[in-house]
Protein backbone atom coordinates (compact mmCIF):
# COMPACT_ATOMS: atom_id res chain seq x y z
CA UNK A 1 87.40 134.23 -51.61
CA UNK A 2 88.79 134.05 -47.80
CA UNK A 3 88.24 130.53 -46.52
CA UNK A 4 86.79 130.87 -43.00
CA UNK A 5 89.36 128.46 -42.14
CA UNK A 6 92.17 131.41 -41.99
CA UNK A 7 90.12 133.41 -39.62
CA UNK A 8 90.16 130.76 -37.01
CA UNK A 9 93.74 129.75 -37.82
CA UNK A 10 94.84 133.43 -37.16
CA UNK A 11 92.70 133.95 -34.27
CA UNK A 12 93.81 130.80 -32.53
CA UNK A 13 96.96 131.98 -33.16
CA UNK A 14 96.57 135.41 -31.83
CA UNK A 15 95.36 134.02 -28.67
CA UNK A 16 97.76 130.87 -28.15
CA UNK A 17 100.95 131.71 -29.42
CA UNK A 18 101.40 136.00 -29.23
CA UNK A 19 101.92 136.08 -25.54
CA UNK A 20 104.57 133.09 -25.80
CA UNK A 21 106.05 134.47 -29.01
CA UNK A 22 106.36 137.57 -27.23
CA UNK A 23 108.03 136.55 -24.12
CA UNK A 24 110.67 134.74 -26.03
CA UNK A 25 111.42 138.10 -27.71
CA UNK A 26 111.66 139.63 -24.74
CA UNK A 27 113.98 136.82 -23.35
CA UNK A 28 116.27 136.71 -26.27
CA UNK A 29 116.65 140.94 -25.93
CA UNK A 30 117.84 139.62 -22.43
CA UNK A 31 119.87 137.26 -23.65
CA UNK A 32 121.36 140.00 -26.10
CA UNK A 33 122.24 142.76 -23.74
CA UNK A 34 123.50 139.77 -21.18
CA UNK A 35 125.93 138.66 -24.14
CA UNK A 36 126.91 141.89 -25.35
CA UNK A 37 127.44 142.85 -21.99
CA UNK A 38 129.58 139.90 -21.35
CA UNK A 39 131.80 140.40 -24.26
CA UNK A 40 132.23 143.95 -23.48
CA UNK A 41 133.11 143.03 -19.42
CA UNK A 42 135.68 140.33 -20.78
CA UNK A 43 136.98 143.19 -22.74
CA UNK A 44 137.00 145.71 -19.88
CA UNK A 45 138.53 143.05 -17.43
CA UNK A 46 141.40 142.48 -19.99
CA UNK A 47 141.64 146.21 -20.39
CA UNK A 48 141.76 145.88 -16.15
CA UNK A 49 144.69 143.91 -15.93
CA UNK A 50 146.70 145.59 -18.37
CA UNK A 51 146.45 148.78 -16.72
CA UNK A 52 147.11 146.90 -13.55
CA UNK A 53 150.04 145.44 -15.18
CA UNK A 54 151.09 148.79 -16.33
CA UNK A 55 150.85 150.36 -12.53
CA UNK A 56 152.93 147.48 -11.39
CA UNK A 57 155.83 147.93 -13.31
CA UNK A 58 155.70 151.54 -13.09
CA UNK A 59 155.46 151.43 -9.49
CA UNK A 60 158.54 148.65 -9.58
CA UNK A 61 160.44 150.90 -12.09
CA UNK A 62 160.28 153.94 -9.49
CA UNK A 63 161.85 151.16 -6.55
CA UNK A 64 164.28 150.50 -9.17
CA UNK A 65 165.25 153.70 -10.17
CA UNK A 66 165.42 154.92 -6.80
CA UNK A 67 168.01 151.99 -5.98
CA UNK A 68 169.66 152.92 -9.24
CA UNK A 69 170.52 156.79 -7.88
CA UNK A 70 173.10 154.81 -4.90
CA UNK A 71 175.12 153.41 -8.29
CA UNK A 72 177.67 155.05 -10.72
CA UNK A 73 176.76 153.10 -13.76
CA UNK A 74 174.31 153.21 -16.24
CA UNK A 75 171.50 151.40 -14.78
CA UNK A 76 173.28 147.60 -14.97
CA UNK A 77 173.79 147.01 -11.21
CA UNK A 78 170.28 148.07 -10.51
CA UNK A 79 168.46 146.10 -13.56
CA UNK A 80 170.22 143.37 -12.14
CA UNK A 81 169.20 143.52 -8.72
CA UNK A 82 165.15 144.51 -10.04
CA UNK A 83 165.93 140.48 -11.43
CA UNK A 84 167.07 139.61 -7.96
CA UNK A 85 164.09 141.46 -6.01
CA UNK A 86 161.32 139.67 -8.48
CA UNK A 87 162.76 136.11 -7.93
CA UNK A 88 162.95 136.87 -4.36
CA UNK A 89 159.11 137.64 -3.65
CA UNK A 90 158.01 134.41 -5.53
CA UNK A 91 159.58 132.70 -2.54
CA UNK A 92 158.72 135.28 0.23
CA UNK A 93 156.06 136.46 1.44
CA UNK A 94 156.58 139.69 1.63
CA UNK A 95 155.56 142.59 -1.37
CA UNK A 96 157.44 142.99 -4.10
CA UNK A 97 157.91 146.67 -3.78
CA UNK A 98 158.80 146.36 0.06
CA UNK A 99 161.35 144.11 -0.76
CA UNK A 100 162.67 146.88 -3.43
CA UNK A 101 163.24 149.24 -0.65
CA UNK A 102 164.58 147.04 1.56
CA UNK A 103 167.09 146.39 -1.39
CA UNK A 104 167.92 150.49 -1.58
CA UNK A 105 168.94 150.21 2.59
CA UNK A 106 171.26 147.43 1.57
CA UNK A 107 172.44 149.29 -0.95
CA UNK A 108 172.58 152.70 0.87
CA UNK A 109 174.68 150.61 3.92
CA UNK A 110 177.56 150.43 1.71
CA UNK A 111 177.05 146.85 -0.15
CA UNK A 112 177.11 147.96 -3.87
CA UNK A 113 178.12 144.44 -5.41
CA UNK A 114 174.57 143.15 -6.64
CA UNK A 115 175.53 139.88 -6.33
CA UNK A 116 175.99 140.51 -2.44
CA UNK A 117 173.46 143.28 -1.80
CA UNK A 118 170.93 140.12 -3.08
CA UNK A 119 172.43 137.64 -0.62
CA UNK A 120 172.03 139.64 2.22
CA UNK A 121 168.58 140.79 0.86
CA UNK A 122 167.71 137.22 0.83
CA UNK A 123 169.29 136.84 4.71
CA UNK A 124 167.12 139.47 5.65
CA UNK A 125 164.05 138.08 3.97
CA UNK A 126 164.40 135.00 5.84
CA UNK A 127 164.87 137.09 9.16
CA UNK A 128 161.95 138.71 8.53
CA UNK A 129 159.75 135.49 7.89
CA UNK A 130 160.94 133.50 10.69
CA UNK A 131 161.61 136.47 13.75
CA UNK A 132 158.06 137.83 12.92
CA UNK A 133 159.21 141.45 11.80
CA UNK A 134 159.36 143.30 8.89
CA UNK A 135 161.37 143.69 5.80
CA UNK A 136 162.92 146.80 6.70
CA UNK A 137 163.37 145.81 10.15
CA UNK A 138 165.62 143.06 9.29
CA UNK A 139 167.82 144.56 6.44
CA UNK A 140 168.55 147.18 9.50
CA UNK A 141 169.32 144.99 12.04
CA UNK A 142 171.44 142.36 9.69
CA UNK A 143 173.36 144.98 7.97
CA UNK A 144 174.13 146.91 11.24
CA UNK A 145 175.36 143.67 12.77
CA UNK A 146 177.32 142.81 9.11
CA UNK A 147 178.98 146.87 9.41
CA UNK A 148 179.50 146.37 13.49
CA UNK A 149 180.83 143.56 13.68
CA UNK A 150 182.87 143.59 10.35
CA UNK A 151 181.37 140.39 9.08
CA UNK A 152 181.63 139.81 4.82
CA UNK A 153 178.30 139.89 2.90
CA UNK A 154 178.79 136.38 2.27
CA UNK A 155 178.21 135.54 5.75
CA UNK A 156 174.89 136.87 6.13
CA UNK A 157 173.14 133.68 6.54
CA UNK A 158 175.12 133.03 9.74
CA UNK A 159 174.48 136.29 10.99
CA UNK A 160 171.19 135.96 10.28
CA UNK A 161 170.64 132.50 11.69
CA UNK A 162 172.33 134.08 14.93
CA UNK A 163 169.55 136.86 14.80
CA UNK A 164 167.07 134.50 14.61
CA UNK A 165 168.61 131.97 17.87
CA UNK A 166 168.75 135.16 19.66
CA UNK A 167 164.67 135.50 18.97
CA UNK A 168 164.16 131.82 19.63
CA UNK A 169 165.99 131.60 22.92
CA UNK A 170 164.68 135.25 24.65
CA UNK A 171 161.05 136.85 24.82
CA UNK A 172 162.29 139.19 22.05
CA UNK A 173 161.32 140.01 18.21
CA UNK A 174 163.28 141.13 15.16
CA UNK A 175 161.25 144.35 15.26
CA UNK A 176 162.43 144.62 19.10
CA UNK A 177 165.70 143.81 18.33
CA UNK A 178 166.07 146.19 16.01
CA UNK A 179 165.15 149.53 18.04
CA UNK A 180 168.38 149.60 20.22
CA UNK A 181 171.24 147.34 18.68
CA UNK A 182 172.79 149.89 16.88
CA UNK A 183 174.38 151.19 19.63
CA UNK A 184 175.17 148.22 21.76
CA UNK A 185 176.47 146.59 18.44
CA UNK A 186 179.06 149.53 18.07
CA UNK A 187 180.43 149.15 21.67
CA UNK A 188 180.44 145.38 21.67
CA UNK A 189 182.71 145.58 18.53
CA UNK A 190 184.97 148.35 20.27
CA UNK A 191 185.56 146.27 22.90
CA UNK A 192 186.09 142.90 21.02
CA UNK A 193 183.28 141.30 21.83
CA UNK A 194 182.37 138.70 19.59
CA UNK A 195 178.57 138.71 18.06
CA UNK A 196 177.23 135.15 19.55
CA UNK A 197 178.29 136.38 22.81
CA UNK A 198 176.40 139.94 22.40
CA UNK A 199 173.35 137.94 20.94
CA UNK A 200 173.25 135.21 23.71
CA UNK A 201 173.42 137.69 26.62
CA UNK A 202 170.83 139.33 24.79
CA UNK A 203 168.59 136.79 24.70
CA UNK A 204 169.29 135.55 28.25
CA UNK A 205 168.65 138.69 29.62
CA UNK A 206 165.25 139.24 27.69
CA UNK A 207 164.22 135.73 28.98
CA UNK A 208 164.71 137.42 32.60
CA UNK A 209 163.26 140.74 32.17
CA UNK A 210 161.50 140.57 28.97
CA UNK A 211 162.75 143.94 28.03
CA UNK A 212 164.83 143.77 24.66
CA UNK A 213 165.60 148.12 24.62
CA UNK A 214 166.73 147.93 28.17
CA UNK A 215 168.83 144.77 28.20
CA UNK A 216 170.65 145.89 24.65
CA UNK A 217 171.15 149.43 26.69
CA UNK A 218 172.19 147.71 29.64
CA UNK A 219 174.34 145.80 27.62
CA UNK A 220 175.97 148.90 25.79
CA UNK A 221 176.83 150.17 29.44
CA UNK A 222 178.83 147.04 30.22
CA UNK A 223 180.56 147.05 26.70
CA UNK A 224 181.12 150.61 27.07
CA UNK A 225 183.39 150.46 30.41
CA UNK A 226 185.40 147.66 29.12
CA UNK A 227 186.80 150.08 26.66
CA UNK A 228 187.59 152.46 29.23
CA UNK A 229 191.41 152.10 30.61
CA UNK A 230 191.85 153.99 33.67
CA UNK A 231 188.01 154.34 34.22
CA UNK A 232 186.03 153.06 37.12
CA UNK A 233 186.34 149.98 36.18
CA UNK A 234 189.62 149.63 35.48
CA UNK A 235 190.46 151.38 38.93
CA UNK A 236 188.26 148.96 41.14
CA UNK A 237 189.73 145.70 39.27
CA UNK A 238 193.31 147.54 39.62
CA UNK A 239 192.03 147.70 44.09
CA UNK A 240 191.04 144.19 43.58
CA UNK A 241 194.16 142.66 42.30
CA UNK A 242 193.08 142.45 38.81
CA UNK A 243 193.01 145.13 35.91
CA UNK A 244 190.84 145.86 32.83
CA UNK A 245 193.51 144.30 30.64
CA UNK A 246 193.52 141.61 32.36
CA UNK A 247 189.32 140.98 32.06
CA UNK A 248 188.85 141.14 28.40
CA UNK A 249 191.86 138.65 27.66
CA UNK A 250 189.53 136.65 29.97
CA UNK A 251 186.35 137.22 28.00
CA UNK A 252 188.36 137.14 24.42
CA UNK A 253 189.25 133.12 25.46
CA UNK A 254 186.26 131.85 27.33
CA UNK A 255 183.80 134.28 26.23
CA UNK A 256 181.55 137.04 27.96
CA UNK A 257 179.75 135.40 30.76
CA UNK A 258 182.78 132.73 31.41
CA UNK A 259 185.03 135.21 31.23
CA UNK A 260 183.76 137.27 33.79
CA UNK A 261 182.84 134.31 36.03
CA UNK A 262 186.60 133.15 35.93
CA UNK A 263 187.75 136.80 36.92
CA UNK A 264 185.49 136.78 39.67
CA UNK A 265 186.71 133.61 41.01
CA UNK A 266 190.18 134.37 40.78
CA UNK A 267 189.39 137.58 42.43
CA UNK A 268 187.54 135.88 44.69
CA UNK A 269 184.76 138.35 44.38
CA UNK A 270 181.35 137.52 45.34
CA UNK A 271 178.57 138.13 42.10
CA UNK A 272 177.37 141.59 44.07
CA UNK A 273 180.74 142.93 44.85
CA UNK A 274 181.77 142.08 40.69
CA UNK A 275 178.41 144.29 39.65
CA UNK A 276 179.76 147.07 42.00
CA UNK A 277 182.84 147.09 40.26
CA UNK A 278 180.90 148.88 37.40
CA UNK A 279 180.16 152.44 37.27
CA UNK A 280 176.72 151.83 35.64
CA UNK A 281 174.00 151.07 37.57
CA UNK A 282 172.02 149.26 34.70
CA UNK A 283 175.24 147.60 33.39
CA UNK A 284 176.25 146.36 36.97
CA UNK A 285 172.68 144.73 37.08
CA UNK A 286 172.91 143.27 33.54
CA UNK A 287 176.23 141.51 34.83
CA UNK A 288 174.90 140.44 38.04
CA UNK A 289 171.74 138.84 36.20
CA UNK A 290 174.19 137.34 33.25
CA UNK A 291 176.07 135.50 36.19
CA UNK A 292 173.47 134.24 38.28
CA UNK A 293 169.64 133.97 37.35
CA UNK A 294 169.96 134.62 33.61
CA UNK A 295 173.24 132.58 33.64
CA UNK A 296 172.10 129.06 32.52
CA UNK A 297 169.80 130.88 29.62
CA UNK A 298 173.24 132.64 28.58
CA UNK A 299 174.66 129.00 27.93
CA UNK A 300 172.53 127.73 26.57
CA UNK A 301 172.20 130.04 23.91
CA UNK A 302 175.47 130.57 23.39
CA UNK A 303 175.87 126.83 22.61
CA UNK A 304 173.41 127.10 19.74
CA UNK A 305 174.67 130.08 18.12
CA UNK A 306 178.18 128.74 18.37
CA UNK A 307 176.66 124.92 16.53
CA UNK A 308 176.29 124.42 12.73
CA UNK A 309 172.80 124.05 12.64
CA UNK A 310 170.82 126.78 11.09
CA UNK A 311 167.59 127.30 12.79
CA UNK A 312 166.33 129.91 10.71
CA UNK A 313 165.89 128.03 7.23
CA UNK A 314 163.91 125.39 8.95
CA UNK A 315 161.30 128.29 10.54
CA UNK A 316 161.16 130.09 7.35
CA UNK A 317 159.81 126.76 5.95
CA UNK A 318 157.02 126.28 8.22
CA UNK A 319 156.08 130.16 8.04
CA UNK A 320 155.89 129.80 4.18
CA UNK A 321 153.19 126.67 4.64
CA UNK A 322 150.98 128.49 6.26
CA UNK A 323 147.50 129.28 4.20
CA UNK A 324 148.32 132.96 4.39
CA UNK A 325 151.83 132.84 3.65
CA UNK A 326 151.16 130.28 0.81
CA UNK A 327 148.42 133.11 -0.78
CA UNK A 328 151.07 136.17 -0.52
CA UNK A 329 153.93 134.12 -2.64
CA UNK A 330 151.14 133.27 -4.92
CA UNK A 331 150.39 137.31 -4.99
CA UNK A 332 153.77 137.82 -5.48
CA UNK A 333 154.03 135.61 -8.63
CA UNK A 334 150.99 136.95 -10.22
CA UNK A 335 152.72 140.52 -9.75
CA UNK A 336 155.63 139.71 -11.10
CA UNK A 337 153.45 138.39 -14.57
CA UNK A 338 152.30 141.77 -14.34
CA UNK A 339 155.26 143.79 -13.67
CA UNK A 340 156.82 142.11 -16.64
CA UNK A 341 154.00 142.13 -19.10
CA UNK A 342 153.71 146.16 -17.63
CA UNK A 343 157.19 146.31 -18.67
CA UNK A 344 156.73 144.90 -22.44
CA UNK A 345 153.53 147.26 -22.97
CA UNK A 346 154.35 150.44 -20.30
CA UNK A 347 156.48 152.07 -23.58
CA UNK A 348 152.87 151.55 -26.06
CA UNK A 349 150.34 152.27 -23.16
CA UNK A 350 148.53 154.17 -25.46
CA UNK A 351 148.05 151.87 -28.40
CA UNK A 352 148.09 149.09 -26.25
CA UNK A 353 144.57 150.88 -25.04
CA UNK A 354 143.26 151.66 -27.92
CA UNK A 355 143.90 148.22 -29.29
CA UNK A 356 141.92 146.65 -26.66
CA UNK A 357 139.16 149.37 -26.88
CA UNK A 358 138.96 148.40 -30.30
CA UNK A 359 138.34 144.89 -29.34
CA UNK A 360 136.17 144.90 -27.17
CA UNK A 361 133.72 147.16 -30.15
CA UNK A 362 134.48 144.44 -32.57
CA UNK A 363 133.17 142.33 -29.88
CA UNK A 364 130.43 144.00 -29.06
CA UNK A 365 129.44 144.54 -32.87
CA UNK A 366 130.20 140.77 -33.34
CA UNK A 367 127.36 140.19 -30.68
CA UNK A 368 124.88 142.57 -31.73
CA UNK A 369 124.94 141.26 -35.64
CA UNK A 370 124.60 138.19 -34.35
CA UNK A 371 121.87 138.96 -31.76
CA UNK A 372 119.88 141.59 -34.40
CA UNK A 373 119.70 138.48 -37.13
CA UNK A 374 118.58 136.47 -34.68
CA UNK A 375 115.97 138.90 -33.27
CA UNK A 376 114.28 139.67 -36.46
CA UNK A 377 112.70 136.05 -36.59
CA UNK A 378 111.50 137.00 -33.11
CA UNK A 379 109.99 140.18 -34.32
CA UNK A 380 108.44 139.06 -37.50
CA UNK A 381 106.35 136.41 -35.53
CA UNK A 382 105.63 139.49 -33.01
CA UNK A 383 104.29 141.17 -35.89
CA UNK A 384 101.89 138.66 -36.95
CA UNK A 385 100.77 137.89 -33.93
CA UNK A 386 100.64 142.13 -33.26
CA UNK A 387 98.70 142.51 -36.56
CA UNK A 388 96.05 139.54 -36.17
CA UNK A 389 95.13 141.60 -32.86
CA UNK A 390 95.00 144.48 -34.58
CA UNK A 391 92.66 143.07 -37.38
CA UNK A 392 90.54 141.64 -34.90
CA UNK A 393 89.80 144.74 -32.99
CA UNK A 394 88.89 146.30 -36.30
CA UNK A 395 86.58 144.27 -37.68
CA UNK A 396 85.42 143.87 -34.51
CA UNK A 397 84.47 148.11 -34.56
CA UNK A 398 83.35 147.53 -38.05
CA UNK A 399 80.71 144.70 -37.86
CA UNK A 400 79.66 146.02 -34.36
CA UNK A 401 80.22 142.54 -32.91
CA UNK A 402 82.87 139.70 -31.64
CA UNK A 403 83.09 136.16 -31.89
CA UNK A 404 80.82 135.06 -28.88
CA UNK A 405 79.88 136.21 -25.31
CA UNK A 406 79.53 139.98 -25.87
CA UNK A 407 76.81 141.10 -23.70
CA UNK A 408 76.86 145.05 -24.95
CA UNK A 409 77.09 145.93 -29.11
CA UNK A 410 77.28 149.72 -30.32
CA UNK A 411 74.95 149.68 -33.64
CA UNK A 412 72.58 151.26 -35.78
CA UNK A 413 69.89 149.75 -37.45
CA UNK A 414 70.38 149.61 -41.46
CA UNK A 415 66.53 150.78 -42.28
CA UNK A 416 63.06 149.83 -41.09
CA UNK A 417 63.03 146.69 -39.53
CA UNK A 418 59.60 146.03 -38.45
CA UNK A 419 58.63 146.05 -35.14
CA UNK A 420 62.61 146.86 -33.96
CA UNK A 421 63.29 150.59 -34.42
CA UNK A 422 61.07 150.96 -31.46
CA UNK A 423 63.01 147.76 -29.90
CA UNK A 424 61.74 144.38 -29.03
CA UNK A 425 62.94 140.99 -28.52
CA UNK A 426 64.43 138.50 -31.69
CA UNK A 427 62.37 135.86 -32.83
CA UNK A 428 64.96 132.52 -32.75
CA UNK A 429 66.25 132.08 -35.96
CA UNK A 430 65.44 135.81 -37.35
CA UNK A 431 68.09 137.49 -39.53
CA UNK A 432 68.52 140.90 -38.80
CA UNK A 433 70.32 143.49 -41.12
CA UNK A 434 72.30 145.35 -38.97
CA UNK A 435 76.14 147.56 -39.10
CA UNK A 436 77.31 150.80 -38.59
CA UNK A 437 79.41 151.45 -42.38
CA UNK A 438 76.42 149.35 -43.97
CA UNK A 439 73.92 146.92 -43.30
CA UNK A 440 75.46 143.52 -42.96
CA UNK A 441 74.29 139.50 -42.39
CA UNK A 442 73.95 138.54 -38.43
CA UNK A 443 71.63 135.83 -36.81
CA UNK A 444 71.33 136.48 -33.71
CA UNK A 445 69.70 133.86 -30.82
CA UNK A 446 66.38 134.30 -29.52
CA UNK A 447 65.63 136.51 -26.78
CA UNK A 448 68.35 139.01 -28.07
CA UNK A 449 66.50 142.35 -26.62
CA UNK A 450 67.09 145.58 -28.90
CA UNK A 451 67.05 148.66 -27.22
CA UNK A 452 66.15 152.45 -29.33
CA UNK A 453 68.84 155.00 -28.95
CA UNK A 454 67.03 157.82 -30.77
CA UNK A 455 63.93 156.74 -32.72
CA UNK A 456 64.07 155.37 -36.64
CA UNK A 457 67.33 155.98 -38.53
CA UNK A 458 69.24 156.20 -34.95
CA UNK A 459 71.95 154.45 -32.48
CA UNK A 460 70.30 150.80 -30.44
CA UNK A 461 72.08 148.63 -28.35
CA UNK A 462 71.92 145.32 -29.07
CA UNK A 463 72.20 143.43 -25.52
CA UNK A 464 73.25 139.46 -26.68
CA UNK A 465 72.29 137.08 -24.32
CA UNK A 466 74.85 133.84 -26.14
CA UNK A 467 76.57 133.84 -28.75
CA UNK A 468 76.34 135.49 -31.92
CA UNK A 469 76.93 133.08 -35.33
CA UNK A 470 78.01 134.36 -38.00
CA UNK A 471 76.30 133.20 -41.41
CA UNK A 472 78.82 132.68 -44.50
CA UNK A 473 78.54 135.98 -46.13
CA UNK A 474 79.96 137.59 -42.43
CA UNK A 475 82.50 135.37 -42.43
CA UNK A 476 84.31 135.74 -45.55
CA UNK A 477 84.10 139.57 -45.26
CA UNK A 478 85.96 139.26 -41.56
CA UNK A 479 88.39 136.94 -42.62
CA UNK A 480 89.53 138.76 -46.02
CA UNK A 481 89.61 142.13 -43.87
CA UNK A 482 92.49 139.86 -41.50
CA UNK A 483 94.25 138.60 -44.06
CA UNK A 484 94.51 142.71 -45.31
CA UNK A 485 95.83 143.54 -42.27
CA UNK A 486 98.26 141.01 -41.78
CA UNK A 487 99.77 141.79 -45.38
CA UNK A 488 99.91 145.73 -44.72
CA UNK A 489 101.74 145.39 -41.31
CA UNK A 490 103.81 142.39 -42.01
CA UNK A 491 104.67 142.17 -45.25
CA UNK A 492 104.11 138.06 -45.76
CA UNK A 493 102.18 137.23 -48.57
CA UNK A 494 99.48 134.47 -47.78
């Protein structure tokens, strides 16, 4: 026989711990799609960075292989400058990919020797850090100045350092500085004009005007006519008791501006009448500026680029410390990790995939064996708890009553009960036969009223005013019809 005591056990249990037992269920299926998810998003993010990888280095191979078109050998020389171009952007700030193409110009301007073509790469890297311009803008303007001016590859850092001094001492950029030199670089060279004199005038003038296209044009005028025997210039020197000849031997021993200057004075020339001796309007000008109001500027620069000390390292240094700069060279490196790990797996891309998609299901099934275990303790105590409601709401239809405070009881009356088929108020203390699948044991308090529903044999309402106790008989019979349900919808023995 049932002892009451399971009844209350299960009911207590029913009402205290269901709701908590299932809110942890309901927490831990949380936890379990959180965990699975995470596994699976580590999976994906690894997945993430291999393709990444893989783009890298296929986007590096094309620079490469574009660089490797402008050689006649099988693929050396431009492997070998790829090396060159990755070391390069882990102390640059500049893309790894922009510095490839800035590596085919080199290239395409006629410096095939790697070992060169990544010297100058590296003078142009540092031109483009400390004059504020681009990558491409520098390998242009160094390796027009290197071709001009006939200067070896291994002098780039000079050249480039006098680059620089030119931006340092004018109101000028790389970028600027790049737009018109071409030309004014070719006629300086004709005419044997050295490149610290070109760059100093340049910069002198710029400081004046503040206009880098028109000084270097202005400039190309002046260079221009000193090439020109038996031109204006030549003539009006010739008038003045000098010659053309006779100017650039000045200019080839004391330099542009001095050499000019000493001209004039032995000419004994005024500065307006030497501009008019030029045929260009702009060039006269730039001459006429170069001796008097740009003339100190001219110096002065020309002093610098003519010293040993390179100004262009030391500003490359302090443009690298800067919180940006710092952030792109740490970029860089990370994209060289994954241009050379996309260059181990780019030739198994597609079992490289598959591998990982394969690990992150392992993963994933890892996490839901684990999780499913772990969530059948969960759901067996969810059953229990599930099934002692259940129980209780049948026994609770059967008997026609609940376990205190129910004010309104479907029944019918199990036979003649005198004086209560027609209804009537409970005596205290009366036992009253009473059930709807057979008459069973209830006392109920006094004053419970009974109401007819359809005259003897039919439906009453029994209205309870407290609480209904059940005698022993009741009791068992509730708590063995529990303990049946628990058994056929959990499967626990008791």
């Amino acid at each position: 026989m049932a002892d009451i005591r399971q009844l209350q056990i299960l009911l207590t249990m029913k009402d205290k711990a269901s709701a908590e037992i299932k809110k942890t269920g309901k927490s831990f299926q949380t936890f379990k799609k959180i965990a699975v998810a995470s596994a699976a998003g580590a999976g994906v993010a690894l997945a993430g960075f291999a393709v990444k990888s893989v783009q890298a280095a296929a986007k590096f191979e094309t620079a490469i292989s574009n660089i490797n078109t402008l050689f006649d050998d099988t693929g050396e020389s431009a492997a070998a400058l790829g090396e060159s171009i990755k070391d390069l952007s882990k102390k640059f700030p500049k893309d790894p990919n922009e510095i490839g193409a800035a590596a085919y110009n080199i290239v395409s301007a006629g410096i095939s020797d790697t070992a060169q073509a990544a010297d100058v790469l590296e003078s142009s890297l540092k031109l483009a850090v400390g004059g504020l311009g681009t990558t491409e803008e520098s390998v242009d303007l160094l390796t027009t100045a290197l071709n001009a001016f006939g200067i070896e590859a291994e002098k780039s850092d000079e050249v480039a350092d006098i680059l620089f001094k030119t931006v340092k001492a004018g109101k000028t950029t790389v970028g600027q500085l790049s737009q018109a030199f071409g030309k004014m670089a070719g006629n300086a060279s004709a005419a044997g004009i050295k490149i610290e004199d070109v760059q100093a005038a340049t910069a002198a003038l710029t400081s004046v005007t503040g206009k880098t296209s028109e000084s270097q044009n202005a400039l190309a005028q002046v260079f221009l006519e000193l090439t020109q025997t038996g031109g204006k210039l030549d003539t009006q020197l010739r008038e003045a008791g000098g010659s053309l000849d006779e100017l650039n031997a000045s200019i080839s021993d004391e330099g542009l501006v001095q050499g000019m200057a000493s001209l004039r004075d032995k000419l004994e020339l005024t500065d307006a009448e030497f501009k008019n001796l030029f045929s260009s309007a702009e060039g006269g000008t730039a001459v006429f500026q170069l001796l008097t109001s740009a003339n100190e500027a001219n110096n002065a620069a020309l002093e610098d680029m003519l010293g040993t000390t390179n100004a262009l390292d030391a500003a490359v240094e302090k443009q690298n410390q800067t919180a940006e700069n710092q952030f792109k060279i740490l970029k860089n490196k990370l994209n060289v990790v994954m241009i050379d790990l996309g260059n181990k797996i780019l030739p198994l891309t597609i079992d490289a995939m598959e591998l990982l998609t394969a690990g992150v299901a392992r993963a994933s099934a890892w996490w839901d064996e684990l999780t499913t275990a772990l969530s059948k303790v969960f759901i067996a105590y969810d059953k229990i708890a599930s099934a002692a409601d259940r129980a209780f709401r049948a026994v609770k239809k059967a008997a026609s009553f609940g376990l205190g405070g129910l004010e309104s009881i479907g029944a019918t009356v199990g036979g003649f009960i005198t004086g209560r088929a027609n209804g009537g108020i409970i005596r205290s203390g009366e036992t009253t036969l009473v059930g709807e699948h057979g008459p069973e044991l209830a006392t109920f308090p006094g004053g419970t009223r009974i109401t007819p529903n359809g005259g003897i044999g039919g439906g009453i309402t029994i209205n309870i005013t407290g609480n209904t106790l059940l005698d022993e008989e009741a009791a068992e019979k509730i708590s063995d019809k529990i303990m049946d349900e628990l058994r056929l919808n959990t499967q626990l023995n008791f």
